[in-house]
Each structure stands twice: as structure tokens, then as C-alpha cells.
Protein backbone atom coordinates (compact mmCIF):
# COMPACT_ATOMS: atom_id res chain seq x y z
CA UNK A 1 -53.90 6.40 9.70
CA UNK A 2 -56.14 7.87 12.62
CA UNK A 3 -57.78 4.53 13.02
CA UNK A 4 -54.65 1.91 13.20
CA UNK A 5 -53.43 4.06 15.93
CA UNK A 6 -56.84 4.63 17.73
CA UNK A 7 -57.17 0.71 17.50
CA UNK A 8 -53.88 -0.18 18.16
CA UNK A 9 -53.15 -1.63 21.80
CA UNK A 10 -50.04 -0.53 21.75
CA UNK A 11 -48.83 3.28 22.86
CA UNK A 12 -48.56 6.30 21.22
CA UNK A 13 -44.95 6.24 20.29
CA UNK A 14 -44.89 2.45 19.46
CA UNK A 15 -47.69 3.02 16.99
CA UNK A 16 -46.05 5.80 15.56
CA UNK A 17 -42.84 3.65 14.84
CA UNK A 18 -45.46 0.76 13.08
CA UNK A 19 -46.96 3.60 11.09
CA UNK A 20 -43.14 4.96 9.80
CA UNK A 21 -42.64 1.18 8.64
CA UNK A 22 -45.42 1.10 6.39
CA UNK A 23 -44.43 4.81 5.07
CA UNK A 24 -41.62 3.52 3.99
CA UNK A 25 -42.57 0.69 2.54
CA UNK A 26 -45.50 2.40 0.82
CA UNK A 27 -42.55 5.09 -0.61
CA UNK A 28 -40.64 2.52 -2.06
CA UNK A 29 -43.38 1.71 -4.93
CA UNK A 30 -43.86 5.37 -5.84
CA UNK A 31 -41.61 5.15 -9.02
CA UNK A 32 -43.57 1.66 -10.16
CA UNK A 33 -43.83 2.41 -13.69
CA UNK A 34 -47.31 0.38 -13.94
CA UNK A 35 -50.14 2.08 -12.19
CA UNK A 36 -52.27 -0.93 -11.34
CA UNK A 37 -49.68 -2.81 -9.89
CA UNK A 38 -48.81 0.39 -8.01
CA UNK A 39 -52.04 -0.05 -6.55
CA UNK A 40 -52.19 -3.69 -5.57
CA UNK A 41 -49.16 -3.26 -3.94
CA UNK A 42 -49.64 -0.33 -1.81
CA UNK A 43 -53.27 -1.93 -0.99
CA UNK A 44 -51.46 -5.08 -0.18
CA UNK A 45 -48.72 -3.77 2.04
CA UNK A 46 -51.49 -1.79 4.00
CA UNK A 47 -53.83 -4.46 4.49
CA UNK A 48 -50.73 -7.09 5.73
CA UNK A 49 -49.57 -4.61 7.86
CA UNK A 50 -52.58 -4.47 9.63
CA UNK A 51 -53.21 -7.96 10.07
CA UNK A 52 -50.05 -8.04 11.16
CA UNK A 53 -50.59 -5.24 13.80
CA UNK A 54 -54.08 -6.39 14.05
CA UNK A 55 -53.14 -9.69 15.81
CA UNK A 56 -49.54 -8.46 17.06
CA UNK A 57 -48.19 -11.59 15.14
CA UNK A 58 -45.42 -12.85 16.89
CA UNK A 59 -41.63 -13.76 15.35
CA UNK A 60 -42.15 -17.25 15.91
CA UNK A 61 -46.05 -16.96 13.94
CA UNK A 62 -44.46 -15.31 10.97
CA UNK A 63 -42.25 -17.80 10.81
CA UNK A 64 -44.62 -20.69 11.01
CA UNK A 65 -46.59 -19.13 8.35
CA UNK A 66 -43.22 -19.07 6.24
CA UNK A 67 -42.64 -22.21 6.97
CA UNK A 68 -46.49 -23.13 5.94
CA UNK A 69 -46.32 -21.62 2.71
CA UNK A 70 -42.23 -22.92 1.72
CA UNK A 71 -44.30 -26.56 2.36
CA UNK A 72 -47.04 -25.70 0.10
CA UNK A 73 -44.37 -24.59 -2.46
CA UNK A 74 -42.66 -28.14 -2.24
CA UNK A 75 -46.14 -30.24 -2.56
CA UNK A 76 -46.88 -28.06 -5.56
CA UNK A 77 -46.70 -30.18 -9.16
CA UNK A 78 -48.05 -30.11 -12.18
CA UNK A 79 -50.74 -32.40 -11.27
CA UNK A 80 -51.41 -30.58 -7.63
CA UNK A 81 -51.76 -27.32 -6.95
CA UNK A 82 -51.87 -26.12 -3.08
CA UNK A 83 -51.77 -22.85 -3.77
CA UNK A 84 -55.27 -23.16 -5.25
CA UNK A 85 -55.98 -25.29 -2.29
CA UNK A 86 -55.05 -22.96 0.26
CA UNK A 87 -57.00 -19.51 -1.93
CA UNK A 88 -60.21 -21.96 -2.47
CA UNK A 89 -60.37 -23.05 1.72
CA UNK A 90 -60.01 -19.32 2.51
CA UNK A 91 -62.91 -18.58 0.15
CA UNK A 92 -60.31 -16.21 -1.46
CA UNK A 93 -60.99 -18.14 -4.68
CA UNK A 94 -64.85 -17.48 -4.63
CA UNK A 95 -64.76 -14.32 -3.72
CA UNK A 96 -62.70 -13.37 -6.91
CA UNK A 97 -64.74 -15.47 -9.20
CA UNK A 98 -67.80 -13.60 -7.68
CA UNK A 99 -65.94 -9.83 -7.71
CA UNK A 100 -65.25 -10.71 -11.47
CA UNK A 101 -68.67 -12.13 -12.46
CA UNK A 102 -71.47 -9.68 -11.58
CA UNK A 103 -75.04 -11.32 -11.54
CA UNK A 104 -76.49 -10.76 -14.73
CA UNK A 105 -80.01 -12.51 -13.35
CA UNK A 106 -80.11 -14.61 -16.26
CA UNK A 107 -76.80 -15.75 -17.04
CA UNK A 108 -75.23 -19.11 -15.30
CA UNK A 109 -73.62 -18.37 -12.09
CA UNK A 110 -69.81 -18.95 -12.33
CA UNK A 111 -68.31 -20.72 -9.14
CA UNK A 112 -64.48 -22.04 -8.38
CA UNK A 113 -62.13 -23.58 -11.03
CA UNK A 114 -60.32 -26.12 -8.63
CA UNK A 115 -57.16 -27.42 -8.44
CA UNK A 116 -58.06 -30.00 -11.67
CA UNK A 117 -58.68 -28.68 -14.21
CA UNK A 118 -56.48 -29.86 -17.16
CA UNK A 119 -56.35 -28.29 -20.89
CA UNK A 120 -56.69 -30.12 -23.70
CA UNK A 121 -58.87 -33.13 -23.11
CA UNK A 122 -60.20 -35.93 -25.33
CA UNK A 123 -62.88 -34.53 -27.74
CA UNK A 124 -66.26 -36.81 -27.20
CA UNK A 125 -68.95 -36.73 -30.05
CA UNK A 126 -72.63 -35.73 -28.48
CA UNK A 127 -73.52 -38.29 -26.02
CA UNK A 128 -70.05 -39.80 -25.57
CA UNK A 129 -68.84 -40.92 -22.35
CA UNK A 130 -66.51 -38.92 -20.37
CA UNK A 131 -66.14 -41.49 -17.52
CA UNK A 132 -63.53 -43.63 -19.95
CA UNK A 133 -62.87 -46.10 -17.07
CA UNK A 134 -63.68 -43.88 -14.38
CA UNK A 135 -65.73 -45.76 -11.89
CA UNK A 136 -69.34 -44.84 -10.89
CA UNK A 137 -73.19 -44.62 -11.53
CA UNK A 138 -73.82 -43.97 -15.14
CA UNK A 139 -75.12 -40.54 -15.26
CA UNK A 140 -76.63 -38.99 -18.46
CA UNK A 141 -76.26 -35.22 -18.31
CA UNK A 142 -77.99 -33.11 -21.00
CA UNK A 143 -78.87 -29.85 -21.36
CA UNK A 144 -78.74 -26.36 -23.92
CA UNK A 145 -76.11 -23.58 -24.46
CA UNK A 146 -78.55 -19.89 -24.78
CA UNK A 147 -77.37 -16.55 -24.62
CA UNK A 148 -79.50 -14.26 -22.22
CA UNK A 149 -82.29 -14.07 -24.48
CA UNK A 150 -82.97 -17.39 -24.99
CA UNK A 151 -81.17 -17.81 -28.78
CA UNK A 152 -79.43 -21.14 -29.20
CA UNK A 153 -75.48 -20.57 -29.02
CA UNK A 154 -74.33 -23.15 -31.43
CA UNK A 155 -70.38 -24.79 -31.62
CA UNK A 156 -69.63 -23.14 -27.95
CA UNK A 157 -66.84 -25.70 -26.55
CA UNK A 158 -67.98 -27.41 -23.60
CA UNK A 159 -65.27 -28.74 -20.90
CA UNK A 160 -66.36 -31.28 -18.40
CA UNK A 161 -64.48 -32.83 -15.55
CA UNK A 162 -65.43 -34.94 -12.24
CA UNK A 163 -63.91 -37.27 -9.73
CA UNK A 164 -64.78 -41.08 -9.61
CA UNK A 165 -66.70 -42.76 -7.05
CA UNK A 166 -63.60 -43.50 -5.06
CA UNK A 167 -63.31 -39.43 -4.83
CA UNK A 168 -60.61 -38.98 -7.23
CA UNK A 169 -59.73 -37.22 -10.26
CA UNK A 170 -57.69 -39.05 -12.86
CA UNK A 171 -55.09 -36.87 -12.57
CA UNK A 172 -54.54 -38.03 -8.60
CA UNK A 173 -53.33 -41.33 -9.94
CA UNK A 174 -49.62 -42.13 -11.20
CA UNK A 175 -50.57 -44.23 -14.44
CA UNK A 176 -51.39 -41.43 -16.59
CA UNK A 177 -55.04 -42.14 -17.21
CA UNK A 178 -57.17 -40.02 -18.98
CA UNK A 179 -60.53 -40.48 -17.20
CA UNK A 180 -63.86 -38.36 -15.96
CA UNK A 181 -62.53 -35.68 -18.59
CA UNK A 182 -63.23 -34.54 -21.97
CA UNK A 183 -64.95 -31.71 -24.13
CA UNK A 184 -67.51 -31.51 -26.42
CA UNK A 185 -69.52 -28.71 -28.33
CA UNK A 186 -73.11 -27.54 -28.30
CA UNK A 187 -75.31 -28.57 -31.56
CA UNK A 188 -76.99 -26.46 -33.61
CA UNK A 189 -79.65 -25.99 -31.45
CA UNK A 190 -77.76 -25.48 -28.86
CA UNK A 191 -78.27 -29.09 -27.35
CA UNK A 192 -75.68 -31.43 -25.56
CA UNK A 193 -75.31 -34.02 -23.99
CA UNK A 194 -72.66 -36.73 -22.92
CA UNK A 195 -72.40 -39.47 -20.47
CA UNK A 196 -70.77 -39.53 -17.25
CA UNK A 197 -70.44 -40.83 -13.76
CA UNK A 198 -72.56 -39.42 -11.00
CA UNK A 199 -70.81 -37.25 -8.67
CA UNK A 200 -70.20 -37.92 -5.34
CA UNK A 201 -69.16 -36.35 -2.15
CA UNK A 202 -64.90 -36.44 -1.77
CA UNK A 203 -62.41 -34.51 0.33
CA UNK A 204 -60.07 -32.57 -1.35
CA UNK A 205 -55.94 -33.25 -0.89
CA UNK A 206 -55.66 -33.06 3.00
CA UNK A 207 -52.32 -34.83 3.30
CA UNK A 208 -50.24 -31.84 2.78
CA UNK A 209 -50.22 -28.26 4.32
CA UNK A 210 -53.71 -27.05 3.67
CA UNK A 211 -54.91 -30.75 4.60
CA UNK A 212 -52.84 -29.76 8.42
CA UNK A 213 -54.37 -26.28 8.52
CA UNK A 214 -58.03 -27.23 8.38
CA UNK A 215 -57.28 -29.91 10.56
CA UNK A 216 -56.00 -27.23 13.29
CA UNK A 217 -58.96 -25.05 12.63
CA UNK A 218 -61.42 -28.12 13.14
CA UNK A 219 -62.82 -28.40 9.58
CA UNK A 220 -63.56 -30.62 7.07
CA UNK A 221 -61.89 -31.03 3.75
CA UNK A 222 -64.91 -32.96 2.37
CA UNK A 223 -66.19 -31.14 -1.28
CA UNK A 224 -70.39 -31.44 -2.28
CA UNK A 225 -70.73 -33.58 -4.98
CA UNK A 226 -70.44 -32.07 -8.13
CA UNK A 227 -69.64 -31.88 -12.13
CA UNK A 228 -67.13 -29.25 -13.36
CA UNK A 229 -67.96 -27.21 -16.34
CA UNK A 230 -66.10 -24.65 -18.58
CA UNK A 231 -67.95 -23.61 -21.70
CA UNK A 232 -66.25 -20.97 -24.07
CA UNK A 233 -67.63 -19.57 -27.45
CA UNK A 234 -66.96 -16.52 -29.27
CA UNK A 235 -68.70 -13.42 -28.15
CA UNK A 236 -69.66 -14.71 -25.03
CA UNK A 237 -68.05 -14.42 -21.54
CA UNK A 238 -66.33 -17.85 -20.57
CA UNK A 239 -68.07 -19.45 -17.78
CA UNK A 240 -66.49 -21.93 -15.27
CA UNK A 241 -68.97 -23.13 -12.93
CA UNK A 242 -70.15 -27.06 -11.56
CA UNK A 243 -73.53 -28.67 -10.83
CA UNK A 244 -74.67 -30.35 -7.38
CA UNK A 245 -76.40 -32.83 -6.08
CA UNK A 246 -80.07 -31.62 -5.10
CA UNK A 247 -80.20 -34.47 -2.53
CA UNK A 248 -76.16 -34.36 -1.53
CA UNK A 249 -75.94 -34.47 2.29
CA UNK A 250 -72.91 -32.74 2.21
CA UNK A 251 -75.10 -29.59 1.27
CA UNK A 252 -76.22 -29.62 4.76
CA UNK A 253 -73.00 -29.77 6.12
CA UNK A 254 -71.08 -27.16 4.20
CA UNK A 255 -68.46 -27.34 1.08
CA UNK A 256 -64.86 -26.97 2.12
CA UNK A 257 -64.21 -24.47 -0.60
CA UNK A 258 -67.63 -22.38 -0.19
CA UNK A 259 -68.44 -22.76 -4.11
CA UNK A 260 -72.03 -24.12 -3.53
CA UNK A 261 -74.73 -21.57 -5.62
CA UNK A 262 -78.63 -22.58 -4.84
CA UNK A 263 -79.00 -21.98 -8.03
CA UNK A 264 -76.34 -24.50 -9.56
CA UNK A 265 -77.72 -27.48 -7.37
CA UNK A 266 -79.77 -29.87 -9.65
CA UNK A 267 -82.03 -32.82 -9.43
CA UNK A 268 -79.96 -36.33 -10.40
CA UNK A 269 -83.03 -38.55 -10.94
CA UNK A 270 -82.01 -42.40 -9.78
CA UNK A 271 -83.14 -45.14 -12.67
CA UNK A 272 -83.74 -48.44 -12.08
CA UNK A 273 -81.70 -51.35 -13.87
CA UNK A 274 -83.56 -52.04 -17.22
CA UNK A 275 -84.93 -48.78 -17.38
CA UNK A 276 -84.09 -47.55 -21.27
CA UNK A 277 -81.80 -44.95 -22.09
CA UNK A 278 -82.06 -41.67 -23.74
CA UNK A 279 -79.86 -42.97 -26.50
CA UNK A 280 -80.46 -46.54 -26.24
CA UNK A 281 -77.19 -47.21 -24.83
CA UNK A 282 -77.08 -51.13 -22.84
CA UNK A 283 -75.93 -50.90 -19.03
CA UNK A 284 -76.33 -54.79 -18.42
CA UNK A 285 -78.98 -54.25 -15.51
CA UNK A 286 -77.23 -51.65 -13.85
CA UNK A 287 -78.80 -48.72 -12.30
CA UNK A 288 -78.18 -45.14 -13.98
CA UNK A 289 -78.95 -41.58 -13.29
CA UNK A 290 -79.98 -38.51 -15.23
CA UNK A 291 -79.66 -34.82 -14.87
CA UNK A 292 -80.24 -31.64 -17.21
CA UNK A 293 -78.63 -28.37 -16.98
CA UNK A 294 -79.07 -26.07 -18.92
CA UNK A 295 -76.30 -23.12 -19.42
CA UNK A 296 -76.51 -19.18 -20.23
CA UNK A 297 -74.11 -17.66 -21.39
CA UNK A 298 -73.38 -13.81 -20.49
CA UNK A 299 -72.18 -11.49 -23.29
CA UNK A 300 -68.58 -10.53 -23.36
């Protein structure tokens, strides 16, 4: 504890009363019957402690920060979840998924799960539409499941999800639709492919506590366009990752929840009305767009 009292500004004796707190605090989990959660707990009490000490948080901050998180409690539903807010604006959520998901140099890079993410959506056949009402470009999106070596990885279950055009998901609306979800599985072959609406830039929930924080701290709630993915298949490490927008402005300007990877940013090429589709599906003259990704999957 040399180096919380060295860098404390407070004296001698008032460090040494800070330091008997956390003794004590660190005794009381010595009997905790469960090892790891010995250890996140000791870890955890030392490293609040000394932000606590760090800053010399006042009465009236600790109690602000109460209040912040009782408000993040009452905002929380099953549709909205601010406590994934508030980890995914601290880059508390990316750093996990990247402590968890070591580069394997040729597996798809995981990124953040988001706040939307729903379970059991509608099954689509290949080349179904996800959208389902959702407004937006048409967007064809194709691509293979491989393991690491290249084999195909057939039947692996492939969950999509996006916002709409207007920058939200379905589940942000109080009708009940089902829209911009569903899942489908990889072919034989490993091919798939489905229709959806091209992503664009949104911001995420900003009207409740996390929305007030990044507002104090002067930054943006706005989200890079992108297309969640979650693909699962046996013997294979589930991945949860999303694709950008190659020519996404927002790049430039930074993603509120830091879960941008270069290498999960993809071309959306622009097609003009009339131009046929991959699957001979009829737009009526409207413009569509088309992007491939193509997904490895690490071994479990």
C-alpha cells in the first residue's frame, strides 16, 4: 500500500486511517466460500477505493453518483437497458468483449452486443428480408460462414439486427412490431444471404441518465452506422460483432460506444433504380445497395 500513501495528498495519519478502511473491508470477504468471486471483490473494493481517494470524492459526489445510477435503475425495462448504455459509453463494454476474445488473426473480430438485442426472432429463408416494414434503402447483404481454415461451416444460426432509417430499432416503438430483426442459417456451402435496410448513422437513448452524462462531458451519443450480427454453431466460439459503413462520416467523428474495428468496416456499393437484383427481386425503380461479409468463425 506504499504507493496510495506516497500518492495520496493527504498526511501521514489521514492516509493511514483510508488504508485501515479498506483492511477491513478487504477482511470481511476472507471466509467467501467461492474463490473467484473472492477475487473480484477484493480487486473491486481496492480499485473503488482508490478512485475514491484518487479524486477525494466528495459526500455530495457520491451521492450524485447514487443518485445517477438509482435513475438508471428506474429507466431500465425490458425493452431498454441503461445499464448497457452506461458500460458501452465508458468503453467498459468493449474492453470485456476484447479481454474475452483474443485475436486469433483469422477469425472475425467480435465487437459490442448493445442494448437491442432480442432472442428469438422471426426465422427468414436465404435471401428473406429482415427489414419487415422497417424503413430504408434496400440493402442486399451476402456473404460465407468458414472456420479458420477456410472449410465451409454449414447450419451455423445467423442473428441479424439494425435500426431503421429514422435511427430506431423496432423495439424503441410501443406497437410491438417485429422489424429490422430476424435469423437465418448458413447453407451448405456455407453461403447466406438476406435482405435488409442499409444502416445509417443514429444516436443511441440520450433522454435518460447516460443521455445527461455525455451531455455534461461534451460528447456525442451519435452510433456509426452499422448491422448487428450474432452467429452460433456447434464447435465454434459464438461471435457477436456488426459491420460499418466504409464511407460513414460518422467514422471520422468517433462512435459513442468505441465498437468501431478497421477491420469490420465494409464497402455498401449504391445501385441505381432499375439496376437487377441478385435474386431478381422488383424494387419499383428504387435505388438499392449491396454489401458482402464474410464471417470466421474461431474454434471453441
Amino acid at each position: 500500500m506504499t504507493d496510495a500513501l506516497t500518492a495520496s495528498p493527504a498526511g501521514h495519519e489521514q492516509c493511514a486511517r483510508e488504508e485501515a478502511i479498506i483492511e477491513r473491508v478487504l477482511r470481511s470477504f476472507s471466509q467467501c466460500p467461492d474463490p473467484r468471486l473472492r477475487q473480484v471483490m477484493e480487486s473491486l473494493t481496492r480499485h473503488l477505493h482508490a478512485f475514491i481517494r484518487d479524486v477525494r470524492l466528495t459526500e455530495l459526489e457520491w451521492s450524485a453518483a447514487i443518485r445517477f445510477l438509482t435513475e438508471a435503475g428506474h429507466i431500465t425495462n425490458d425493452n431498454r437497458q441503461e445499464f448497457i448504455l452506461l458500460s458501452d459509453v465508458l468503453g467498459a463494454s468493449m474492453q470485456t468483449v476484447t479481454l474475452n476474445n483474443e485475436g486469433n488473426g483469422r477469425a472475425t473480430e467480435s465487437t459490442v452486443l448493445g442494448p437491442f438485442f432480442v432472442p428469438n426472432s422471426p426465422h427468414i429463408d436465404p435471401g428473406g428480408d429482415i427489414a419487415a416494414g422497417a424503413t430504408g434503402t434496400p440493402t442486399w447483404v451476402e456473404g460465407t460462414v468458414t472456420d479458420t481454415d477456410g472449410h465451409p461451416v454449414a447450419g451455423a444460426r445467423i442473428e441479424v439486427w439494425e435500426a431503421d432509417d429514422e435511427g430506431y430499432y423496432d423495439v424503441q416503438y410501443d406497437d410491438g412490431r417485429i422489424a429490422g430483426r430476424a435469423h437465418l442459417h448458413s447453407g451448405e456451402d456455407g453461403r447466406y444471404s438476406f435482405w435488409g435496410v442499409r444502416p445509417t448513422p443514429y444516436p443511441i437513448p440520450h433522454d435518460g441518465p447516460v443521455g445527461a452524462l455525455l451531455e455534461a462531458v461534451g460528447r456525442s451519443p451519435v452510433r456509426a452506422a452499422h448491422l448487428h450480427f450474432m452467429v452460433t454453431a456447434p464447435g465454434y466460439h459464438m461471435l457477436t460483432t456488426h459491420i460499418f459503413v466504409e464511407d460513414d462520416p460518422q467514422l471520422e467523428v468517433g462512435d459513442s460506444v468505441f465498437g468501431v474495428r478497421d477491420s469490420l468496416i465494409k464497402r455498401f456499393e449504391n445501385q441505381a433504380p432499375g439496376t437487377p437484383t441478385p435474386d431478381g427481386r422488383p424494387l419499383g425503380g428504387r435505388p438499392w445497395s449491396r454489401t458482402r461479409f464474410d464471417i470466421v468463425l474461431a474454434p471453441e
